[in-house]
PDB file of N, CA and C in Angstrom:
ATOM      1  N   UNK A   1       2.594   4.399  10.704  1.00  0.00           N
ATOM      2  CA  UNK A   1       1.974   5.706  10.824  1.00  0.00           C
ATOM      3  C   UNK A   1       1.605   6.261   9.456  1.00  0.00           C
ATOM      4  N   UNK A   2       2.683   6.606   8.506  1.00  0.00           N
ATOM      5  CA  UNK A   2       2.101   7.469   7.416  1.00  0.00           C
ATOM      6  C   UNK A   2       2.132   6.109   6.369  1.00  0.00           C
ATOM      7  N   UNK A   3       2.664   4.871   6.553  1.00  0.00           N
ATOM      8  CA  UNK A   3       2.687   3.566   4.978  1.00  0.00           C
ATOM      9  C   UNK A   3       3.955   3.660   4.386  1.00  0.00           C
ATOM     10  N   UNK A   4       5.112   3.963   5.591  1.00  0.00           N
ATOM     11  CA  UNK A   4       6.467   3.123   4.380  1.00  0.00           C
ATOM     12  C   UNK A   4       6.283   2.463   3.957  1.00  0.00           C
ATOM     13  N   UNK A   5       5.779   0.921   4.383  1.00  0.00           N
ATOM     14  CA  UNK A   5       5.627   0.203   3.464  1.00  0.00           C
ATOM     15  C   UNK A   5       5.184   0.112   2.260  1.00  0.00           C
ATOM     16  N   UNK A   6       4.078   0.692   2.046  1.00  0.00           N
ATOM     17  CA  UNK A   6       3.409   0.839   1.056  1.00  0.00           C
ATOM     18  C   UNK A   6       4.133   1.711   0.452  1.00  0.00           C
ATOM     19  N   UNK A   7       4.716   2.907   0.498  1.00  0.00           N
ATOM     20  CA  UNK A   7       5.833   3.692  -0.391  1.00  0.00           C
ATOM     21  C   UNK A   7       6.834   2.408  -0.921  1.00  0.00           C
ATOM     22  N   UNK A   8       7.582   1.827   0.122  1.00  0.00           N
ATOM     23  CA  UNK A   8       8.640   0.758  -0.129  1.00  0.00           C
ATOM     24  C   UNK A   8       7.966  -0.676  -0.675  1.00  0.00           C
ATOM     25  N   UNK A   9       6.941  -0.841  -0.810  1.00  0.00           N
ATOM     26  CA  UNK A   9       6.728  -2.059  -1.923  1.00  0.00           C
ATOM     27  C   UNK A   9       6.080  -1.558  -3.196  1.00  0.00           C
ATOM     28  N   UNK A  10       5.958  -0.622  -3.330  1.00  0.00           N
ATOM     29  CA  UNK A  10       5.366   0.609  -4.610  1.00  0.00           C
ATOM     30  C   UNK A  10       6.678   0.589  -5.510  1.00  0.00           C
ATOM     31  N   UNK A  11       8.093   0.989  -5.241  1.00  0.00           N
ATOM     32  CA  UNK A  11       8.932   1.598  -5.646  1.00  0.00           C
ATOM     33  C   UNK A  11       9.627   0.105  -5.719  1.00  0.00           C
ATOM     34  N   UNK A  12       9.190  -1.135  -5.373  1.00  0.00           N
ATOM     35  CA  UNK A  12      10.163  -2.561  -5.600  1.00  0.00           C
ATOM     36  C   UNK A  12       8.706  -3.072  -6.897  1.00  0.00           C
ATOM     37  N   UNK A  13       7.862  -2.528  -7.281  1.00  0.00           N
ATOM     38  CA  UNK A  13       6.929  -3.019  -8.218  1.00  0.00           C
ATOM     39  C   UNK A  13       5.679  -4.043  -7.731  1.00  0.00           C
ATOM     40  N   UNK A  14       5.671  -3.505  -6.484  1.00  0.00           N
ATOM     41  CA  UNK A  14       4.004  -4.356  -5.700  1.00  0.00           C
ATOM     42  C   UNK A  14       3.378  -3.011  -6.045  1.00  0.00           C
ATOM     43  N   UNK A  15       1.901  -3.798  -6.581  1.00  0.00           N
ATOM     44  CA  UNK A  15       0.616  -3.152  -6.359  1.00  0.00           C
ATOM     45  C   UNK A  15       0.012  -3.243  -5.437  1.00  0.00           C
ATOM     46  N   UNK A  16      -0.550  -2.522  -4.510  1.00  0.00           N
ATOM     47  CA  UNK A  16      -1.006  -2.258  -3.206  1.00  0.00           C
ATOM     48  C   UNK A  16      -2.531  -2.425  -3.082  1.00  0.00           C
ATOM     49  N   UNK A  17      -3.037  -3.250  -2.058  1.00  0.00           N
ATOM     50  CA  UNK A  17      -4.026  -3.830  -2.178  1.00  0.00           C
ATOM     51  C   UNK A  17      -4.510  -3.166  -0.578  1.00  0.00           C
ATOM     52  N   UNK A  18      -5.107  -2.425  -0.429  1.00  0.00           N
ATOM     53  CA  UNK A  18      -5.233  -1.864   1.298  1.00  0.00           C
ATOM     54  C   UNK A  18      -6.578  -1.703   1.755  1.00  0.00           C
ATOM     55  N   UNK A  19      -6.545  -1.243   3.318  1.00  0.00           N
ATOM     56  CA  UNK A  19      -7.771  -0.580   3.622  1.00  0.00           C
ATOM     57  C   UNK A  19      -7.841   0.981   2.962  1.00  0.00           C
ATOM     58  N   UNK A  20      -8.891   1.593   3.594  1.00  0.00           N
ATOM     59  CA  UNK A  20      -8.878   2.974   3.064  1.00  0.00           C
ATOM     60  C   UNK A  20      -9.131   3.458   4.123  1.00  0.00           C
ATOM     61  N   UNK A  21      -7.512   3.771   5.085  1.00  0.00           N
ATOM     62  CA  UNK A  21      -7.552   4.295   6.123  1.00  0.00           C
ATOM     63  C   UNK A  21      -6.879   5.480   5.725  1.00  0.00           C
ATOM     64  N   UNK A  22      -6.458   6.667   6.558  1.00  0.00           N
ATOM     65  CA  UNK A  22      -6.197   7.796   6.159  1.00  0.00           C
ATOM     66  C   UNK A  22      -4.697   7.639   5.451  1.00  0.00           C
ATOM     67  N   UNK A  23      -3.356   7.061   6.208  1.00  0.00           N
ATOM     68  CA  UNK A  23      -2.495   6.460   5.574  1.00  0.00           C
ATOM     69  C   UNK A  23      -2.600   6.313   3.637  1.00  0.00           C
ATOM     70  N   UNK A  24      -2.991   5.034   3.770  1.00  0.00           N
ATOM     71  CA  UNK A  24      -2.931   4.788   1.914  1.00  0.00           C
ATOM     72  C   UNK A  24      -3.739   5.557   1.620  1.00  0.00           C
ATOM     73  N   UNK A  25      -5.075   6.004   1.716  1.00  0.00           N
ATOM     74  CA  UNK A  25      -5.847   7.015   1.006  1.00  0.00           C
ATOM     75  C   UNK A  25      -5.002   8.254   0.420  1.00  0.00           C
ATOM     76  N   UNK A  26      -3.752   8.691   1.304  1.00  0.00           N
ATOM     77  CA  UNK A  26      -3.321   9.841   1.122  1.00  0.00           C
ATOM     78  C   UNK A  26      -2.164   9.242   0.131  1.00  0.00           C
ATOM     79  N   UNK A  27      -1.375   8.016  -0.072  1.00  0.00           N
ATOM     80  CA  UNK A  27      -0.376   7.462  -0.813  1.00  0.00           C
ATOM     81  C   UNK A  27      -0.971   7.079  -1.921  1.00  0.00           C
ATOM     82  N   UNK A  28      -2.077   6.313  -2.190  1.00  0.00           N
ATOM     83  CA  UNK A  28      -2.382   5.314  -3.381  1.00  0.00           C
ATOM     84  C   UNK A  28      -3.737   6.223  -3.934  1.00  0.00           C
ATOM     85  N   UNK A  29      -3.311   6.471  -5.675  1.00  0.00           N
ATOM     86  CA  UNK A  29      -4.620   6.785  -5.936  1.00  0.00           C
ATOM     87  C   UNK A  29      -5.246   5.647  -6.307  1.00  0.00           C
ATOM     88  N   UNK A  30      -6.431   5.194  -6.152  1.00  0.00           N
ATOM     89  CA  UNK A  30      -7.371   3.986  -5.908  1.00  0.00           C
ATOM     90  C   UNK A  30      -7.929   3.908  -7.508  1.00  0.00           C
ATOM     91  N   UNK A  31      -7.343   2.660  -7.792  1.00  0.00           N
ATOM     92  CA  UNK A  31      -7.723   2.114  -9.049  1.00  0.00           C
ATOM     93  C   UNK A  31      -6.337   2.613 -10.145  1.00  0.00           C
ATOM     94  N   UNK A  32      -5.603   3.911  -9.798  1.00  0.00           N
ATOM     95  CA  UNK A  32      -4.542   3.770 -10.867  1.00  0.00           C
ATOM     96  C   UNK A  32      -3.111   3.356 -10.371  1.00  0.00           C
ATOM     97  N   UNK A  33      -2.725   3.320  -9.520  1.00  0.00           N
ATOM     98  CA  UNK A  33      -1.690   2.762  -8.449  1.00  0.00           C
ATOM     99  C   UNK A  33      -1.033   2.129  -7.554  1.00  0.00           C
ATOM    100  N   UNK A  34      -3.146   1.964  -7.198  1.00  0.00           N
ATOM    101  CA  UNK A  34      -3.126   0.294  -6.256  1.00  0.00           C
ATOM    102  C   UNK A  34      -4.609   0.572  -5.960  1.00  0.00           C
ATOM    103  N   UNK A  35      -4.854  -0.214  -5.060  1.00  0.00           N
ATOM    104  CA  UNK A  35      -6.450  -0.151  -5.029  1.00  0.00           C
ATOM    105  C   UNK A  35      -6.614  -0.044  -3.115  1.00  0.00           C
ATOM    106  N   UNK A  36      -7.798   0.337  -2.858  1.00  0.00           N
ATOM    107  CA  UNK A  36      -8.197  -0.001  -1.292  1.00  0.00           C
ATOM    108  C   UNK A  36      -9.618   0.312  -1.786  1.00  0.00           C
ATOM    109  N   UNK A  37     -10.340  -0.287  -0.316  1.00  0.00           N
ATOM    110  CA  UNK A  37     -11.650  -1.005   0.086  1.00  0.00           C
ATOM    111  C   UNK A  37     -11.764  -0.491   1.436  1.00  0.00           C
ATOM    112  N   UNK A  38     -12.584  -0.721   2.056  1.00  0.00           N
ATOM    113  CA  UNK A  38     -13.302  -0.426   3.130  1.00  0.00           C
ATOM    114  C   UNK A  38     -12.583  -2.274   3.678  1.00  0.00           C
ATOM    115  N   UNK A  39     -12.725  -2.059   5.701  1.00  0.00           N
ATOM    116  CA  UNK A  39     -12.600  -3.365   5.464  1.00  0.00           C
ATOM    117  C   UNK A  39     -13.186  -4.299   5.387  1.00  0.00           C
ATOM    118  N   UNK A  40     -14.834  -3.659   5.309  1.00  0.00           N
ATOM    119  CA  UNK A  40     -15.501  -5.042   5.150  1.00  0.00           C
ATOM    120  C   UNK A  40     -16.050  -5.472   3.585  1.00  0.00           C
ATOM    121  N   UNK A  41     -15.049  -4.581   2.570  1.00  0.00           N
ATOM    122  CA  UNK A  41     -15.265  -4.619   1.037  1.00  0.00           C
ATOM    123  C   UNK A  41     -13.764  -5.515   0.832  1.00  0.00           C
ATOM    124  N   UNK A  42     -12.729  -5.438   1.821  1.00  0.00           N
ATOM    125  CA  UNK A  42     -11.692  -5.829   1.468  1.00  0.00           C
ATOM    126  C   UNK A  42     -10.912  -6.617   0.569  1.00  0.00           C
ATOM    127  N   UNK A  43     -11.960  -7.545  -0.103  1.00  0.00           N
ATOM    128  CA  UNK A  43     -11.237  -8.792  -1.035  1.00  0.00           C
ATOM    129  C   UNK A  43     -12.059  -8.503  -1.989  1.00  0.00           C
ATOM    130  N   UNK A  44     -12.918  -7.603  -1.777  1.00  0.00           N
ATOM    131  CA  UNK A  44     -13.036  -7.046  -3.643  1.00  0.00           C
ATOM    132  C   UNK A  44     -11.773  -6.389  -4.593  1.00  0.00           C
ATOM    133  N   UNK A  45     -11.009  -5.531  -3.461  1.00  0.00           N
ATOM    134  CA  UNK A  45      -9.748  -5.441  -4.047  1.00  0.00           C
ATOM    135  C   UNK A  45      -8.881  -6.523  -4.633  1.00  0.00           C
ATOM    136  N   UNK A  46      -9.037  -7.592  -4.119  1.00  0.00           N
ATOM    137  CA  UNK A  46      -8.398  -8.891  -4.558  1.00  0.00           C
ATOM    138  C   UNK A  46      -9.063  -9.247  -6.075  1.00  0.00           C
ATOM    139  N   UNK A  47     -10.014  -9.910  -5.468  1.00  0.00           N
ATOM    140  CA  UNK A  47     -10.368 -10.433  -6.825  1.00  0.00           C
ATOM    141  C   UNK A  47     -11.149  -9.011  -8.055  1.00  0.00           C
ATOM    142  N   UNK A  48     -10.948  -7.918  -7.919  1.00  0.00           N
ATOM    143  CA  UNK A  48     -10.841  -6.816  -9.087  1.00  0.00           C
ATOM    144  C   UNK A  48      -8.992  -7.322  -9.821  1.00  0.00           C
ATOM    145  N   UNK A  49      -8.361  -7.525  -9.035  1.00  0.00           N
ATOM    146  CA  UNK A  49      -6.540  -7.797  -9.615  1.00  0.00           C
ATOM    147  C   UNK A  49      -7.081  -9.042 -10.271  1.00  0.00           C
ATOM    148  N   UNK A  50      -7.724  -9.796  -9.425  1.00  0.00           N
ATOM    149  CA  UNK A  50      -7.236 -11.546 -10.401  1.00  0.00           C
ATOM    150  C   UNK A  50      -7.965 -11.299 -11.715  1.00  0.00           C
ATOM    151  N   UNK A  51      -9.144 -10.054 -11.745  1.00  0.00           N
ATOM    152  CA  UNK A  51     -10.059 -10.049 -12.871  1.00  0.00           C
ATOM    153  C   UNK A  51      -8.738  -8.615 -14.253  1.00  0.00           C
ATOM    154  N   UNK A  52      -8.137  -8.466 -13.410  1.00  0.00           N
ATOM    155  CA  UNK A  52      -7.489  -7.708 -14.601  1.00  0.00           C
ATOM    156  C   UNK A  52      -6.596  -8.187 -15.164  1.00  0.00           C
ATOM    157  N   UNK A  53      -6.412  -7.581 -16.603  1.00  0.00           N
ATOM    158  CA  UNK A  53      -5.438  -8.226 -17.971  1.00  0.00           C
ATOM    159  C   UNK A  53      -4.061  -8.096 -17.623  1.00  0.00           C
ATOM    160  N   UNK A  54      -3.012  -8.685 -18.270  1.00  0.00           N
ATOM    161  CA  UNK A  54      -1.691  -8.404 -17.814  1.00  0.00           C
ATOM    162  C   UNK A  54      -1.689  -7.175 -18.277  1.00  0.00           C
ATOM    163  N   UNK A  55      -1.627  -6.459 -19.451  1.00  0.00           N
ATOM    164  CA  UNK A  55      -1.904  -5.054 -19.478  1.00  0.00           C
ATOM    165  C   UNK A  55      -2.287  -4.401 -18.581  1.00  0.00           C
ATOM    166  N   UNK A  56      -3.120  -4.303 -17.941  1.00  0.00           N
ATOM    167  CA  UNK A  56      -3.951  -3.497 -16.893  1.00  0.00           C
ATOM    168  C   UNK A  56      -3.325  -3.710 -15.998  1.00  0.00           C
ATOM    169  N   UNK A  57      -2.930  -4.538 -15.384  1.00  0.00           N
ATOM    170  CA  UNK A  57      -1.580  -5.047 -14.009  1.00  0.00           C
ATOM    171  C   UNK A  57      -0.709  -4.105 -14.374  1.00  0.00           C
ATOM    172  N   UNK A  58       0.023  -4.625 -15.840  1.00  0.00           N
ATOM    173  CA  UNK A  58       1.479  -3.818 -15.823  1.00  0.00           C
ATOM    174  C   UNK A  58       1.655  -2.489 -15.810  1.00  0.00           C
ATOM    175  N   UNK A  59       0.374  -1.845 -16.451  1.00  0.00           N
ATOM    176  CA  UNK A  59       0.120  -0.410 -16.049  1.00  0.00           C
ATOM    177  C   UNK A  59      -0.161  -0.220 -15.048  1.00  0.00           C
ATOM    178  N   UNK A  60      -0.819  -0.264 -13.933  1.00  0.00           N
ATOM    179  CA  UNK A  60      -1.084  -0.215 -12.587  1.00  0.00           C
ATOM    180  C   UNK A  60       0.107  -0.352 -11.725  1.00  0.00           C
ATOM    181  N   UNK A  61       1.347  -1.320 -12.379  1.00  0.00           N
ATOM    182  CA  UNK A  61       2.773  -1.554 -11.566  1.00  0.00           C
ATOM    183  C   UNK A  61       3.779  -0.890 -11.955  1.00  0.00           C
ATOM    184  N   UNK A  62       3.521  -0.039 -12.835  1.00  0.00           N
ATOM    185  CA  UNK A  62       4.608   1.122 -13.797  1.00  0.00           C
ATOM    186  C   UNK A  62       4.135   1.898 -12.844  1.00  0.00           C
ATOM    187  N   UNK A  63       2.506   2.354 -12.892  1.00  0.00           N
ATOM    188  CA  UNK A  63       2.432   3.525 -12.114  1.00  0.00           C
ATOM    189  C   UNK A  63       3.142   3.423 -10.521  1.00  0.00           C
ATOM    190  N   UNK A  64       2.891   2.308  -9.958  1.00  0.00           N
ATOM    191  CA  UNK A  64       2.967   2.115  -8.401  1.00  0.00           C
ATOM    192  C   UNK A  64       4.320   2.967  -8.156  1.00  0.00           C
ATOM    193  N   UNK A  65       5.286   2.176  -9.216  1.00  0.00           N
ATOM    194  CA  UNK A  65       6.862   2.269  -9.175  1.00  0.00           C
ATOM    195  C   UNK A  65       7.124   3.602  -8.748  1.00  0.00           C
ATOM    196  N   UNK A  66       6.322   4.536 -10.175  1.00  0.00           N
ATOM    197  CA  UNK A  66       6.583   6.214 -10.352  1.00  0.00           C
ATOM    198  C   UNK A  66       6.182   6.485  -9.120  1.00  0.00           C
ATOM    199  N   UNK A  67       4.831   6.099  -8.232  1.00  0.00           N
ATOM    200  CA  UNK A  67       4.450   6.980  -7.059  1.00  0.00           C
ATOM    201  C   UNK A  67       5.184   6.637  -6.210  1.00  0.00           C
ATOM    202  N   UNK A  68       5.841   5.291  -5.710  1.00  0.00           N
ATOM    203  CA  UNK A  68       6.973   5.058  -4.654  1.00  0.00           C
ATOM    204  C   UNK A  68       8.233   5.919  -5.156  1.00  0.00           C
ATOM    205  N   UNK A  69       8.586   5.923  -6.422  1.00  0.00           N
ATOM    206  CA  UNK A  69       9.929   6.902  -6.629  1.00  0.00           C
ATOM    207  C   UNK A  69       9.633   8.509  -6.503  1.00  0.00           C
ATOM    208  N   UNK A  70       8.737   9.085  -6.004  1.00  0.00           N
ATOM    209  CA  UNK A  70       8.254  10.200  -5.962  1.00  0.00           C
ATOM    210  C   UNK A  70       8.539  10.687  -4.504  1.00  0.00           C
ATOM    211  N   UNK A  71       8.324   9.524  -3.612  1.00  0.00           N
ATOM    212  CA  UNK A  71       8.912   9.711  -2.005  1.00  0.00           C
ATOM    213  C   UNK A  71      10.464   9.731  -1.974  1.00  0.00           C
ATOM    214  N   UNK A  72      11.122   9.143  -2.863  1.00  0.00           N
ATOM    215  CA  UNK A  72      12.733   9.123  -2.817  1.00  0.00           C
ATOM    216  C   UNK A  72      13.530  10.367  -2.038  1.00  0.00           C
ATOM    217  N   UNK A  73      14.259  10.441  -1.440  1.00  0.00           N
ATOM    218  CA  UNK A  73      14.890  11.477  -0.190  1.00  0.00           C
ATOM    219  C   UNK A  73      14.806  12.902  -1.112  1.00  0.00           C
ATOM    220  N   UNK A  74      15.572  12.467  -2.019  1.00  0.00           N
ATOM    221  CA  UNK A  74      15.691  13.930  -2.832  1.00  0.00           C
ATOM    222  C   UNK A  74      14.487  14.420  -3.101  1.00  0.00           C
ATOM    223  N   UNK A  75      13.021  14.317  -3.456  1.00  0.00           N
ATOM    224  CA  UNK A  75      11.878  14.566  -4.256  1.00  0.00           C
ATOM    225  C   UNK A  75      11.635  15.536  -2.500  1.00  0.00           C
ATOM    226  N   UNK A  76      11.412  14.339  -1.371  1.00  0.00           N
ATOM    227  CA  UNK A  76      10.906  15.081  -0.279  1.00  0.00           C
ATOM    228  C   UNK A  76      11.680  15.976   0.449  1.00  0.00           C
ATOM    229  N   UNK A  77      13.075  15.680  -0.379  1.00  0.00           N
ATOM    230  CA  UNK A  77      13.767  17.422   0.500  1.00  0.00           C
ATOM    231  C   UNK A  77      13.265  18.476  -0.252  1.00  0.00           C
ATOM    232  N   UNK A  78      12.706  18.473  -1.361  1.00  0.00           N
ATOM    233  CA  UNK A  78      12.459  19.408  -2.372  1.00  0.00           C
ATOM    234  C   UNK A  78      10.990  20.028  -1.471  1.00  0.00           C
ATOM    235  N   UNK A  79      10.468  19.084  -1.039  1.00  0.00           N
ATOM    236  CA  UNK A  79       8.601  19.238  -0.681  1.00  0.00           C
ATOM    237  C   UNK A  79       8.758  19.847   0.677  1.00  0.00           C
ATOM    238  N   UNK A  80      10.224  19.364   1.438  1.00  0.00           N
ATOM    239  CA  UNK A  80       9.857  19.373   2.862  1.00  0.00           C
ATOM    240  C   UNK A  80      10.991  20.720   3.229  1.00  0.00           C
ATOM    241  N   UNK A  81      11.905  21.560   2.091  1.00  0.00           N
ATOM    242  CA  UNK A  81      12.527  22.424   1.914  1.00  0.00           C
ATOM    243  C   UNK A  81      11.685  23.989   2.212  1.00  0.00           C
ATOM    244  N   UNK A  82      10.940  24.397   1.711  1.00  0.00           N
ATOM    245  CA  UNK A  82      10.083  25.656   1.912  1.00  0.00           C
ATOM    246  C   UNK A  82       9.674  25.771   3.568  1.00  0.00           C
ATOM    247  N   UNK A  83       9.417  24.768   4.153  1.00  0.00           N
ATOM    248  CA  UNK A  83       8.542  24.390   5.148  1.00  0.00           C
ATOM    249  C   UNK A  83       9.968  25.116   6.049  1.00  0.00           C
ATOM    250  N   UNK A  84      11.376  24.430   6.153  1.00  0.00           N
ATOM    251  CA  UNK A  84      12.314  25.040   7.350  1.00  0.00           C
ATOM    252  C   UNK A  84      12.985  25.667   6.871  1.00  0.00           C
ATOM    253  N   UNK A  85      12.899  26.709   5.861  1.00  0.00           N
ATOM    254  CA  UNK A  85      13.117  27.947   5.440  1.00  0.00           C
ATOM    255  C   UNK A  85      12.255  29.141   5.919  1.00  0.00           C
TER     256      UNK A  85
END
């Protein structure tokens, strides 16, 4: 429904390679965190990764990490706190 997964392989150091359905659109910013495509663009996302430097990977997998550790229980009791108050 909303992309645990994609939260939970973000925060283990996968870069996320997706459609751009409403899900990851709303999790991954596209191009600094992970990438998505349309699905009939889909493996341009692929081979844009095989075309980037290990630099450019490892920054892209630092970031992933930070945006999966951003869902961590504590961050979203903080977000989801105001709301049942």
């Amino acid at each position: 429904l909303f992309g645990i997964v994609i939260i939970e392989s973000m925060s283990c150091g996968f870069v996320p390679i997706t459609t751009d359905h409403p899900g990851p659109q709303e999790i991954i910013t596209n191009g600094v965190d992970g990438l998505f495509n349309s699905e009939e663009n889909f493996f341009e996302g692929i081979r844009y990764v095989e075309n980037m430097t290990d630099e450019e990977y490892l920054q892209m997998r630092k970031l992933a990490i930070q945006k999966g550790k951003s869902y961590y229980k504590d961050n979203m009791a903080s977000r989801w706190n105001p709301i049942f108050n």
